[in-house]
Protein backbone atom coordinates (compact mmCIF):
# COMPACT_ATOMS: atom_id res chain seq x y z
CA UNK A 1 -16.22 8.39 -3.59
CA UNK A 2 -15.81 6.46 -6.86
CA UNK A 3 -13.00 7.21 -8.68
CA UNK A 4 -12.89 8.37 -12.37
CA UNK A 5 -12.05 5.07 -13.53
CA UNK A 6 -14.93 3.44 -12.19
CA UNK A 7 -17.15 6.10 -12.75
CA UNK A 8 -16.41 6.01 -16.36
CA UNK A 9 -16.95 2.34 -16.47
CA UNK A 10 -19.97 2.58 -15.27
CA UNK A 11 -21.16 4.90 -17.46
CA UNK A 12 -19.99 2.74 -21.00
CA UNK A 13 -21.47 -0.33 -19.10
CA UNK A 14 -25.39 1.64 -18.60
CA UNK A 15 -24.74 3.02 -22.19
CA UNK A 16 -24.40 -0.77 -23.67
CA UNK A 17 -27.02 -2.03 -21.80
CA UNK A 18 -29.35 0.59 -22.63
CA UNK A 19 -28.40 0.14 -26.14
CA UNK A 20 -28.79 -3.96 -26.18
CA UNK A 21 -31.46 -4.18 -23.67
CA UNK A 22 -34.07 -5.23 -26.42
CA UNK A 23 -32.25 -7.57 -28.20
CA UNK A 24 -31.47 -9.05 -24.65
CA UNK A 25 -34.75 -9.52 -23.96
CA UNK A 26 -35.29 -11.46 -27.12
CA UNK A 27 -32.58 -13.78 -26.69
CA UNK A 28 -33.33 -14.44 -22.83
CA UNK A 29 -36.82 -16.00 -23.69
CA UNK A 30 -35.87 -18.37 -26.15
CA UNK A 31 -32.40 -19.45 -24.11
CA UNK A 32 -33.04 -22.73 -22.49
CA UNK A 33 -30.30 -22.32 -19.11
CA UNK A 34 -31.01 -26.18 -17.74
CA UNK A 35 -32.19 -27.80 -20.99
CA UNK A 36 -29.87 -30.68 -21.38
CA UNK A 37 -26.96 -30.61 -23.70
CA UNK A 38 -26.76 -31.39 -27.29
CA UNK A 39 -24.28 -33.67 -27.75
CA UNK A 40 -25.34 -36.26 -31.18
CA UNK A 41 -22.46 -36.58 -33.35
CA UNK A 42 -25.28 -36.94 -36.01
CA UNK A 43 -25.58 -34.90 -38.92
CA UNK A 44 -23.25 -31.66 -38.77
CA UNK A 45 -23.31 -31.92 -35.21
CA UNK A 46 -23.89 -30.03 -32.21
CA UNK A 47 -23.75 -26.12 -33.94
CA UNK A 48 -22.86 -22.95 -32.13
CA UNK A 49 -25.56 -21.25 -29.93
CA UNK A 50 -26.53 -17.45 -31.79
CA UNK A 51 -27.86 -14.76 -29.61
CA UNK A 52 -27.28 -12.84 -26.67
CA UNK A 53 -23.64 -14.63 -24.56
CA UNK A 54 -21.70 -14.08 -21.93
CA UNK A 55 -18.76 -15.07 -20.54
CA UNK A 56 -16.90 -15.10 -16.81
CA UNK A 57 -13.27 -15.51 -16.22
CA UNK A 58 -11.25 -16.10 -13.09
CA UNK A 59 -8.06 -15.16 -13.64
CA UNK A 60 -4.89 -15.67 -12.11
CA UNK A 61 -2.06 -13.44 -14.18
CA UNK A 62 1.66 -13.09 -13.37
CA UNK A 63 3.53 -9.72 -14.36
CA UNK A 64 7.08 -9.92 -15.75
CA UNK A 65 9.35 -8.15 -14.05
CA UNK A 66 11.52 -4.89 -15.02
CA UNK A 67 14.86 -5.05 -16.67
CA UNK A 68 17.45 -4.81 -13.99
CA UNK A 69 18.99 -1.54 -13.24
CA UNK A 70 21.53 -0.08 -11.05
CA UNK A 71 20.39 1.67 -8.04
CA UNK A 72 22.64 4.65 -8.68
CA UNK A 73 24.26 6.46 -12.16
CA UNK A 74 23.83 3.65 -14.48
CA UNK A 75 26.89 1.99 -16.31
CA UNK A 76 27.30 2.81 -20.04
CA UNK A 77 28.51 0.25 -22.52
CA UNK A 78 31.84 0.54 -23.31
CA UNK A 79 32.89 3.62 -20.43
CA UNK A 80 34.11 2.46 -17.13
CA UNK A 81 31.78 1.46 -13.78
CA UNK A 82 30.12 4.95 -12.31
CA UNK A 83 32.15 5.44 -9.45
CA UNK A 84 33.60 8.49 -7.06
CA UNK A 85 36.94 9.13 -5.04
CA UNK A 86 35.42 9.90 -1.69
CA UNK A 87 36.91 9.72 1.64
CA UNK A 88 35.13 7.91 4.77
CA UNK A 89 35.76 9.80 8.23
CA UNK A 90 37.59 10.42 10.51
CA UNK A 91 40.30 13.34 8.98
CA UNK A 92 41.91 13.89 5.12
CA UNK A 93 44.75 11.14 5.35
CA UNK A 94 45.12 8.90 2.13
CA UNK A 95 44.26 5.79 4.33
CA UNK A 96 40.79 6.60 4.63
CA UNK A 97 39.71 7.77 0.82
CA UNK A 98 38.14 4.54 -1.22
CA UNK A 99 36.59 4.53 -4.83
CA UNK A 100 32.58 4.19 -4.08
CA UNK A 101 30.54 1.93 -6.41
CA UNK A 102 26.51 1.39 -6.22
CA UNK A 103 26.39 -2.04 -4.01
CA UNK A 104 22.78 -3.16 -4.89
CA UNK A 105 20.44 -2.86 -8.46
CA UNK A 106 17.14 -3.80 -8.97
CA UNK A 107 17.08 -7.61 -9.60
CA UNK A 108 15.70 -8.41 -6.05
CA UNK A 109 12.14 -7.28 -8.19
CA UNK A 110 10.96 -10.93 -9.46
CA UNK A 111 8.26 -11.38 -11.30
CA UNK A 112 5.86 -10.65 -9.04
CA UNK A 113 3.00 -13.87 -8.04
CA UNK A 114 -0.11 -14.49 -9.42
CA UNK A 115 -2.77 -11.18 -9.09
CA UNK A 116 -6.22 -12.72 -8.89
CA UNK A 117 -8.76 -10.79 -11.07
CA UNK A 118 -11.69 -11.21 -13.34
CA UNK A 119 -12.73 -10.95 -16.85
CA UNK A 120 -15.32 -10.54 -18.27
CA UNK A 121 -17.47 -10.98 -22.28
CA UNK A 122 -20.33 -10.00 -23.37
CA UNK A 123 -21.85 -9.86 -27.22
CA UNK A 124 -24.58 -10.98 -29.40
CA UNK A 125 -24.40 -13.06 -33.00
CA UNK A 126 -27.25 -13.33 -35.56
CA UNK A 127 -26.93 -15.19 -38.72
CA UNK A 128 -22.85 -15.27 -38.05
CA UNK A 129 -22.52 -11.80 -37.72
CA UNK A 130 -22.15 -9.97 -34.02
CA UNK A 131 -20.02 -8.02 -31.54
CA UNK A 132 -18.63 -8.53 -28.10
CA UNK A 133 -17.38 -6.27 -25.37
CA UNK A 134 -14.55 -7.64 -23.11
CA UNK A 135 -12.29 -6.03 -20.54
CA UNK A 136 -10.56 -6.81 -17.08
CA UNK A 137 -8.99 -5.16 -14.13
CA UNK A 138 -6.10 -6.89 -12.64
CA UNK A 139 -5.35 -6.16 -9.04
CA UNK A 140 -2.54 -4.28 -8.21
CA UNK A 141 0.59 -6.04 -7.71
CA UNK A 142 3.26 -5.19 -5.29
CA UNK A 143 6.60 -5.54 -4.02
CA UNK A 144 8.76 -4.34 -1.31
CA UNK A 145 11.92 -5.41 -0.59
CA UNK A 146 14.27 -3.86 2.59
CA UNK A 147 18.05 -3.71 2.17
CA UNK A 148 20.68 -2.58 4.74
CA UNK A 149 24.17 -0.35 4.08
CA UNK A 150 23.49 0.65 0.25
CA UNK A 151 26.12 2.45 -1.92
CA UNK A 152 24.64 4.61 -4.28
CA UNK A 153 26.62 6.74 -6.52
CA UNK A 154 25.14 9.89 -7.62
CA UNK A 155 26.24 12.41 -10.16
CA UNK A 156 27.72 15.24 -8.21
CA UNK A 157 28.13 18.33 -10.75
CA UNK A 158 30.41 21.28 -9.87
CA UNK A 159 28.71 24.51 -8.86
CA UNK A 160 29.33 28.20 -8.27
CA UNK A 161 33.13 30.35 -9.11
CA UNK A 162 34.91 27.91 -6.61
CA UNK A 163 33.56 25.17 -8.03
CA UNK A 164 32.25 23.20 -5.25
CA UNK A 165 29.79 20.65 -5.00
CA UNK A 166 26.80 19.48 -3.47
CA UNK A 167 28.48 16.12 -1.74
CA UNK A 168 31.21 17.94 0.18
CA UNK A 169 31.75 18.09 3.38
CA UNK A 170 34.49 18.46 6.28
CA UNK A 171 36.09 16.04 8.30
CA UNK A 172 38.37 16.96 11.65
CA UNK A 173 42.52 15.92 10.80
CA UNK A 174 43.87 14.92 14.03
CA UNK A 175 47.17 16.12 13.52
CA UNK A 176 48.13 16.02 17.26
CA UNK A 177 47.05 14.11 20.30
CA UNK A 178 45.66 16.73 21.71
CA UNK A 179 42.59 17.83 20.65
CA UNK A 180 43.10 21.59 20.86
CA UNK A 181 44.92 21.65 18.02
CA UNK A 182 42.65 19.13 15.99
CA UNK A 183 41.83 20.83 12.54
CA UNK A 184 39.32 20.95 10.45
CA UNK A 185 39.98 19.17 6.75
CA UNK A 186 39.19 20.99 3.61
CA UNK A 187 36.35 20.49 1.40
CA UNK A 188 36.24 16.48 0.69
CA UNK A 189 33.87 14.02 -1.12
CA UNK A 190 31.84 12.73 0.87
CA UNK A 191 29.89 8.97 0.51
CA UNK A 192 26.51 8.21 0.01
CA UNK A 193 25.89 5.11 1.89
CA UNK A 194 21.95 5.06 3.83
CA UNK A 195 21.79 2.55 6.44
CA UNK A 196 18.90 1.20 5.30
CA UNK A 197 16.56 1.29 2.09
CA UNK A 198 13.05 0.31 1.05
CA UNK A 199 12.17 -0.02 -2.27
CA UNK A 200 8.93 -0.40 -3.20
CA UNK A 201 7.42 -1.44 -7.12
CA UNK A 202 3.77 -1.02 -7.79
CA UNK A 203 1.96 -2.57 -10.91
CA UNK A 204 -1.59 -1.89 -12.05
CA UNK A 205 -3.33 -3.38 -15.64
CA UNK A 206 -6.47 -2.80 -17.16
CA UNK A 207 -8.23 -3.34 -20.70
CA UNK A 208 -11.34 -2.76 -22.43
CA UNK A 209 -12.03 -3.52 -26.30
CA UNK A 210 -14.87 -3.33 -28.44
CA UNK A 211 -15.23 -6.36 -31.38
CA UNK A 212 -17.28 -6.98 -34.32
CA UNK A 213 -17.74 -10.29 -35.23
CA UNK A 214 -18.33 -12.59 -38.33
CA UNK A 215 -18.54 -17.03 -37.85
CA UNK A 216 -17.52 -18.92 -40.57
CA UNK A 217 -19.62 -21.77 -42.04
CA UNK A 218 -18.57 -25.21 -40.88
CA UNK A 219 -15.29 -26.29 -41.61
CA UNK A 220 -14.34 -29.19 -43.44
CA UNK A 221 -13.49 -31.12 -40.60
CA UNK A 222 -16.42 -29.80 -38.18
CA UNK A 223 -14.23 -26.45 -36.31
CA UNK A 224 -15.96 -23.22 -37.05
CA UNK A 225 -13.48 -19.82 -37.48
CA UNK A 226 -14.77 -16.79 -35.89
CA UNK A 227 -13.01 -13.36 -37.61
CA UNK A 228 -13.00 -10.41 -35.13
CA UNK A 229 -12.26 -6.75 -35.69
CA UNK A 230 -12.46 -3.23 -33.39
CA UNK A 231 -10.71 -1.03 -30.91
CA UNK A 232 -8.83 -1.62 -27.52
CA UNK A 233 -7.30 0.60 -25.13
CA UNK A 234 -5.51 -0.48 -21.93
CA UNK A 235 -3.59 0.91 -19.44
CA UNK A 236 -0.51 -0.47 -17.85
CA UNK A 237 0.69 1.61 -14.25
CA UNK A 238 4.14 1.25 -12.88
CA UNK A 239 5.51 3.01 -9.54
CA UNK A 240 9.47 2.73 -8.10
CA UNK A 241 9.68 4.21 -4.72
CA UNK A 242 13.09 4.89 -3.13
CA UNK A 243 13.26 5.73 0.12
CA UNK A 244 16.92 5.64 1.92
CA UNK A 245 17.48 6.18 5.67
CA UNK A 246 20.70 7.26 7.66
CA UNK A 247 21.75 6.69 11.39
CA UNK A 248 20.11 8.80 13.78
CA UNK A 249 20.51 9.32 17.49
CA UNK A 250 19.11 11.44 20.48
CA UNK A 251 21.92 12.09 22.48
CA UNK A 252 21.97 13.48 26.27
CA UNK A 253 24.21 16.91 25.60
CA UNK A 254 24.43 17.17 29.49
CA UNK A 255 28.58 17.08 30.38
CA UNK A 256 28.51 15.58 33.98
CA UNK A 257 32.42 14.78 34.39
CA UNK A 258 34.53 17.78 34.61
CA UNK A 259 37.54 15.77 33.55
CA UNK A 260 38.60 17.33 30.54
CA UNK A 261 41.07 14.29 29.82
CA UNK A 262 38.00 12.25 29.05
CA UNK A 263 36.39 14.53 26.34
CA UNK A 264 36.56 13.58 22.38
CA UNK A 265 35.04 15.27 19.86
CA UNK A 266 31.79 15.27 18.12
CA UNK A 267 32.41 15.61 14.51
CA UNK A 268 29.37 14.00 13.14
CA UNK A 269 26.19 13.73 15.21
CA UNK A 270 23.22 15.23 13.92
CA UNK A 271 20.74 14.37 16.47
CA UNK A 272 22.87 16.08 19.17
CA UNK A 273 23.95 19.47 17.58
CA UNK A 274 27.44 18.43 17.27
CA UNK A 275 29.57 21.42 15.07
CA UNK A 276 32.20 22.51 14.23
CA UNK A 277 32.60 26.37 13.78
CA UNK A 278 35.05 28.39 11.40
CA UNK A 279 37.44 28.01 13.91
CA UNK A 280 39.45 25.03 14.93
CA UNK A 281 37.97 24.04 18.02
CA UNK A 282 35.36 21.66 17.49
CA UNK A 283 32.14 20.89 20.37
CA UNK A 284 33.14 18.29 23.16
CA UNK A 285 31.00 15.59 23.65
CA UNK A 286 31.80 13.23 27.25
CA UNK A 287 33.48 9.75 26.32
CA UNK A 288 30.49 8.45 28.33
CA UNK A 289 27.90 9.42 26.56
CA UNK A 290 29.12 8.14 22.98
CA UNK A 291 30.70 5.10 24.49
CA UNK A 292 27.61 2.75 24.39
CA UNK A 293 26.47 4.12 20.88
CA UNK A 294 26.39 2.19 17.95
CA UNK A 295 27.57 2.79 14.90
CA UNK A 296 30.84 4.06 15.62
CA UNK A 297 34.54 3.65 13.77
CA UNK A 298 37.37 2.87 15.61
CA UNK A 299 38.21 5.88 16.35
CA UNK A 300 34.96 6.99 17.88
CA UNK A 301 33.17 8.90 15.59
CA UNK A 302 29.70 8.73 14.54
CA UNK A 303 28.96 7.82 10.87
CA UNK A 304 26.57 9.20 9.21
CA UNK A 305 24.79 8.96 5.60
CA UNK A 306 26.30 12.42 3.25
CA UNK A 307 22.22 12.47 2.03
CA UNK A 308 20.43 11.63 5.60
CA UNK A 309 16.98 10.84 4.87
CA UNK A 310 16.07 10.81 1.18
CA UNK A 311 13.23 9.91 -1.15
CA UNK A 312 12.60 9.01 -4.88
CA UNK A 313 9.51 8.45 -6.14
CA UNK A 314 9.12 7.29 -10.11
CA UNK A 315 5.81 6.62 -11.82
CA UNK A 316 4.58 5.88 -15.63
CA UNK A 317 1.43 5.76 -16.80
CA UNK A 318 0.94 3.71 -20.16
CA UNK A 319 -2.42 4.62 -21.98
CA UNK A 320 -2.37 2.61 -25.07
CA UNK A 321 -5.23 2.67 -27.38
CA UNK A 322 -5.03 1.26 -31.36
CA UNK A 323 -6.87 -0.83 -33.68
CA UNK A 324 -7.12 -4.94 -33.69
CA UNK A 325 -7.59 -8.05 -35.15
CA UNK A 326 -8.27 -11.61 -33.88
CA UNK A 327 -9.86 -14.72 -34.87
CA UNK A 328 -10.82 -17.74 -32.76
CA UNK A 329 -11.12 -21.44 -33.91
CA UNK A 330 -13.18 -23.58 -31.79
CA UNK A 331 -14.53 -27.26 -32.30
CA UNK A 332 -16.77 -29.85 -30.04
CA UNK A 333 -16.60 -33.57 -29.53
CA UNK A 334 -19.45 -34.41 -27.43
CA UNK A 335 -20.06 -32.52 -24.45
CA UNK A 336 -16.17 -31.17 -25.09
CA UNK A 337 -14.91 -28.66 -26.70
CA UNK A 338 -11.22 -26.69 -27.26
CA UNK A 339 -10.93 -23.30 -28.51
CA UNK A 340 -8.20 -20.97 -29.76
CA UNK A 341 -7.57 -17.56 -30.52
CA UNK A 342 -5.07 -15.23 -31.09
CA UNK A 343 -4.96 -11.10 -31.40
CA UNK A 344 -2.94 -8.54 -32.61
CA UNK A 345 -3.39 -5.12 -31.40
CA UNK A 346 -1.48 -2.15 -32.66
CA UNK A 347 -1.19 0.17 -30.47
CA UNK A 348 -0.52 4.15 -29.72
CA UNK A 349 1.23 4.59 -26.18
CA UNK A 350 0.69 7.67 -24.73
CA UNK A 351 3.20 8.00 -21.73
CA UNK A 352 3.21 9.96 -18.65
CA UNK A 353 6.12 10.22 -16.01
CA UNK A 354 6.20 11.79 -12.88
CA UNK A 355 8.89 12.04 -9.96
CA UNK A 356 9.04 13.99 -6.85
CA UNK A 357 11.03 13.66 -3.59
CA UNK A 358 13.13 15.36 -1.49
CA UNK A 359 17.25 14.49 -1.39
CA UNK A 360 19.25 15.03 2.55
CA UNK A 361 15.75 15.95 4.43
CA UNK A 362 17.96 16.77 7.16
CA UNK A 363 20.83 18.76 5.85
CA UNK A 364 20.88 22.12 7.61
CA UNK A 365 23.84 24.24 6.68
CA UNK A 366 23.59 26.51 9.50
CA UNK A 367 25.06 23.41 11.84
CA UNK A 368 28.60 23.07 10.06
CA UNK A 369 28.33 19.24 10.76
CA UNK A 370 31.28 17.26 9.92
CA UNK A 371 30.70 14.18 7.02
CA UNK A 372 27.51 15.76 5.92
CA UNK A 373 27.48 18.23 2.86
CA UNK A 374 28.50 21.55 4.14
CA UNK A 375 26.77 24.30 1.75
CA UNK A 376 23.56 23.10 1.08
CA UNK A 377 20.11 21.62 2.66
CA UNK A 378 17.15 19.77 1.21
CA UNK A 379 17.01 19.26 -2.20
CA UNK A 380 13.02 18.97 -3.42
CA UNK A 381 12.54 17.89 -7.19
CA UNK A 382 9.44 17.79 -9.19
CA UNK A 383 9.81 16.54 -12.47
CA UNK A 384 7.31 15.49 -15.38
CA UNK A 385 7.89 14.08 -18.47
CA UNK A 386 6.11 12.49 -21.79
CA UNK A 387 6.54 10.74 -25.02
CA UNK A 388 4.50 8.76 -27.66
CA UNK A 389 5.68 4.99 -28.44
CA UNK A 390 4.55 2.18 -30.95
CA UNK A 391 3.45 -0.89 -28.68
CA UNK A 392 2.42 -3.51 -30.88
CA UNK A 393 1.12 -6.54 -28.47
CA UNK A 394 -0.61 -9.94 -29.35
CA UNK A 395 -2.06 -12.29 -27.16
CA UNK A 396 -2.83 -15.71 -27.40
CA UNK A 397 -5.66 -17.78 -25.52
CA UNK A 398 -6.18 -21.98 -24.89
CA UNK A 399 -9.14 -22.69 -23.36
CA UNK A 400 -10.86 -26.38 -22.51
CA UNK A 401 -15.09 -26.34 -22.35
CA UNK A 402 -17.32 -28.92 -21.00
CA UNK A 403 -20.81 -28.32 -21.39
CA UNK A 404 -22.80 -28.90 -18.74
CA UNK A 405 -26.50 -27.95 -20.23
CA UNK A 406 -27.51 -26.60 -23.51
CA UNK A 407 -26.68 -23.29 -22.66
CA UNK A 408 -24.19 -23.32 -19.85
CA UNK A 409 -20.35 -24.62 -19.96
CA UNK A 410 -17.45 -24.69 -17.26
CA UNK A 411 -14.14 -23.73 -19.14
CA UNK A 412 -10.22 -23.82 -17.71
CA UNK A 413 -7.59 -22.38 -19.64
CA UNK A 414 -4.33 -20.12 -20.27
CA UNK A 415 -3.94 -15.98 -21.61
CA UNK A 416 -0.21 -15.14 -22.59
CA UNK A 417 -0.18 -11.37 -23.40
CA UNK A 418 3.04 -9.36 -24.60
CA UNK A 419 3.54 -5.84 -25.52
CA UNK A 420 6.03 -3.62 -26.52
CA UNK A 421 7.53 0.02 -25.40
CA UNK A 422 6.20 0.47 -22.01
CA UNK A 423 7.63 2.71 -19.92
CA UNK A 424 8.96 1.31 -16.50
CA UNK A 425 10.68 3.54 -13.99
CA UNK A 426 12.75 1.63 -12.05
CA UNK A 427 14.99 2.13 -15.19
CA UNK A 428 14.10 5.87 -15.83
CA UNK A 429 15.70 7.38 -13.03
CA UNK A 430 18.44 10.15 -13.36
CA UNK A 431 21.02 9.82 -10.00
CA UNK A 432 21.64 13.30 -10.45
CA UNK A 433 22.58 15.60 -7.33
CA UNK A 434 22.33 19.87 -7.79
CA UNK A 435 23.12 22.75 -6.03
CA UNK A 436 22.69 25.18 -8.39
CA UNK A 437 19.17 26.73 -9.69
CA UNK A 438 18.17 22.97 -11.52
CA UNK A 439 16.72 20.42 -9.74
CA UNK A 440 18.40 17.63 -8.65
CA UNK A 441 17.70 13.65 -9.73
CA UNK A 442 15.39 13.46 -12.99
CA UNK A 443 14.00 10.87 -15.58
CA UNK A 444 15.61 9.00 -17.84
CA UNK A 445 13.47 9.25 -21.12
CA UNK A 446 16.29 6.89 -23.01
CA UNK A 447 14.85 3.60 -21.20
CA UNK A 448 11.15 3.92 -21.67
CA UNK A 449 10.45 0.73 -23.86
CA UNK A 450 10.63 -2.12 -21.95
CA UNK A 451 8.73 -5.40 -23.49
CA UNK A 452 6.01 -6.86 -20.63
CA UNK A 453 4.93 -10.12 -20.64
CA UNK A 454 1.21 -11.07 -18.69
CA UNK A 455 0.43 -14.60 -18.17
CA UNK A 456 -1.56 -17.17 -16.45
CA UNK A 457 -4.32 -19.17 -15.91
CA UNK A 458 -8.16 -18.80 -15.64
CA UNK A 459 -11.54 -20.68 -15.05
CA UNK A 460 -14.74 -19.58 -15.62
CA UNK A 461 -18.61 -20.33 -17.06
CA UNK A 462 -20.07 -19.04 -20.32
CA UNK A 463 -23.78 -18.81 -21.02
CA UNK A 464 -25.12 -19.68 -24.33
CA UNK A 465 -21.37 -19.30 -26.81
């Protein structure tokens, strides 16, 4: 099934052709493809073709990267790092609490490499006066990059008349050598550290404008000026994908040695229905079974991540239409010829940002698992969001043209195109965590004008320009 994009494509494209189709017809007969060039330096020169022309671009376009950002509650200017007092297993004592800072940020997204596409022009001139249609589709660019044992600090609000919150979580004090009388801590903070994360960054571009078009006479020194005015819309597509894992195991809950001596307890495995109850008597798990499991402190508890399995998913849809202006300056020596052109589009940015995910996947608060948040479960978000932006852009293009017959030229050449206030969401993303009736993370509508840069080469052919 075609998508709307195409389909709508399609549709302008029959439109236009219906509408030029004539005029096409015209030109076609009295275009010469394989007459030979004309070259003479006599006279004025060889003059610019008029009627129906096309042009064909291969392009090969790089995509600046995003501004970096934290992965976690971004730092302010001027207010100290985001950070939380948390304490890492196994009980309460002050040895084991640590201030948590986010370990990684988004700078491991480079510009991403070149994203073959095409481009393509097509218009007609009469007696210096004309239009053109161009537009291109580059392929979608992406990146994913896998990272191991990332901090992320989250915004933990307090909820409820006790003022809890969503990261807390028990841990077992061993006050005694004997684990009978091990105790269960009070509410702590817990860490948010996932053993592994992917990240994933997703870039799409298209454009389409429509042109009219008025040639100068020849210029003094035999380059011709081509003024161009009309409407362009484009679309720029950006996706950030989170998704952080924790340590899991299948454990065998089978107790085949009586001996009671060799029992420790479970405090924080998941995958084997370790718990502790309201009492103070947590489940036994045999020394034999944990013995060979990795990871594992020294003092033989599992570790687990306080969020288990969790994913963020960011994107921002950019749908910028405007007026614009250009003019082109081309001149030929011979079968050569250079050509420049510049444009300036002003355009209206309509923006569009989604997120959805779920936070702790695996959090069941029916278990009373140690180092896990206690009171809560999953945490499913939807958010949407919206906003209207000025994004000026210009774009410049250098091209080189050899003709090869009277109507046919090979060109090779380079397309640098900036714009302004585009949304990006690897920088919108609110590390926000919620018990309550809210939702937790969110976007970040502060950091939703980003400058993107598009450059790169292309070669091509052009019939009868």
């Amino acid at each position: 099934m075609l998508s709307n994009r195409t389909r709508s494509s399609l549709l302008v494209g029959l439109l236009v052709l219906w509408a030029v189709l004539p005029a096409l017809g015209e030109d076609f007969r009295e275009v010469q493809l394989w007459a030979p060039a004309e070259v003479s330096p006599y006279g004025n020169g060889p003059q610019p073709a008029e009627g129906f022309f096309f042009n064909f671009d291969q392009v090969y376009w790089n995509i600046s990267r995003p501004a970096t950002q934290t992965i976690g509650q971004p730092a302010v200017a001027g207010e100290p790092v985001p950070s939380r007092q948390v304490w890492f297993g196994t009980d309460s004592i002050p040895a084991n609490q640590y201030i948590q800072t986010n370990s990684h940020d988004t700078s491991m997204l480079r510009s991403s490499g070149l994203s073959g596409s095409q481009r393509f022009d097509v218009g007609r001139i009469i007696d210096r006066w004309g239009w053109f249609v161009s537009t291109y589709n580059l392929h979608a660019q992406n990146q994913v990059v896998e990272m191991n044992n990332v901090s992320v600090v989250f915004e933990d609000p307090p909820y409820g008349a006790a003022n809890r919150q969503f990261l807390q979580g028990y841990y077992i004090d061993m006050v005694s050598l004997d684990p009978e009388f091990w105790v269960r801590s009070g509410l702590l903070d817990l860490p948010v550290i996932f053993d592994t994360m992917t990240v994933t960054n997703r870039t799409e571009h298209w454009n389409v404008e429509l042109n009219m078009l008025y040639r100068t006479r020849q210029l003094h020194r035999g380059g011709f000026l081509e003024f161009f005015a009309g409407a362009r819309y484009l679309e720029f597509s950006d996706q950030f994908k989170v998704e952080g894992f924790g340590q899991k195991f299948e454990l065998n809950e089978e107790d085949d040695d009586d001996d009671d001596e060799s029992d420790i307890p479970q405090t924080n495995a998941e995958a084997s229905h370790g718990r502790v109850a309201g009492n103070t008597t947590p489940w036994l798990l045999d020394i034999d079974d944990w013995a060979s499991v990795e990871p594992y402190n020294s003092k033989g508890i599992l570790n687990l991540s306080a969020l288990g399995d969790s994913i963020w998913d960011t994107q921002a849809e950019n749908n910028v239409i405007g007026p614009q202006i250009g003019v082109r300056w081309f001149r030929q020596h011979g079968r050569w010829r250079l050509s420049g052109e510049g444009r300036f589009f002003a355009g209206i940015n309509n923006q569009s940002i989604t997120q959805t995910g779920v936070l702790g996947s695996d959090l069941d608060p029916n278990l009373g698992l140690t180092g896990v948040p206690y009171a809560v479960g999953p945490q499913t978000f939807h958010h949407r969001a919206s906003a209207v932006e000025f994004s000026p852009a210009f774009e410049i293009r250098f091209n080189t043209h050899y003709q090869f017959t009277r109507a046919i030229s090979l060109k090779a050449g380079w397309t640098g195109f900036w714009i302004d206030s585009i949304a990006r969401p690897s920088g919108m993303v609110n590390y926000l965590v919620n018990a309550s009736n809210a939702p937790s993370m969110g976007i970040d509508m502060t950091n939703n004008r980003q400058s993107v840069f598009v450059h790169g080469f292309n070669i091509g052919i052009e019939v009868n320009r």
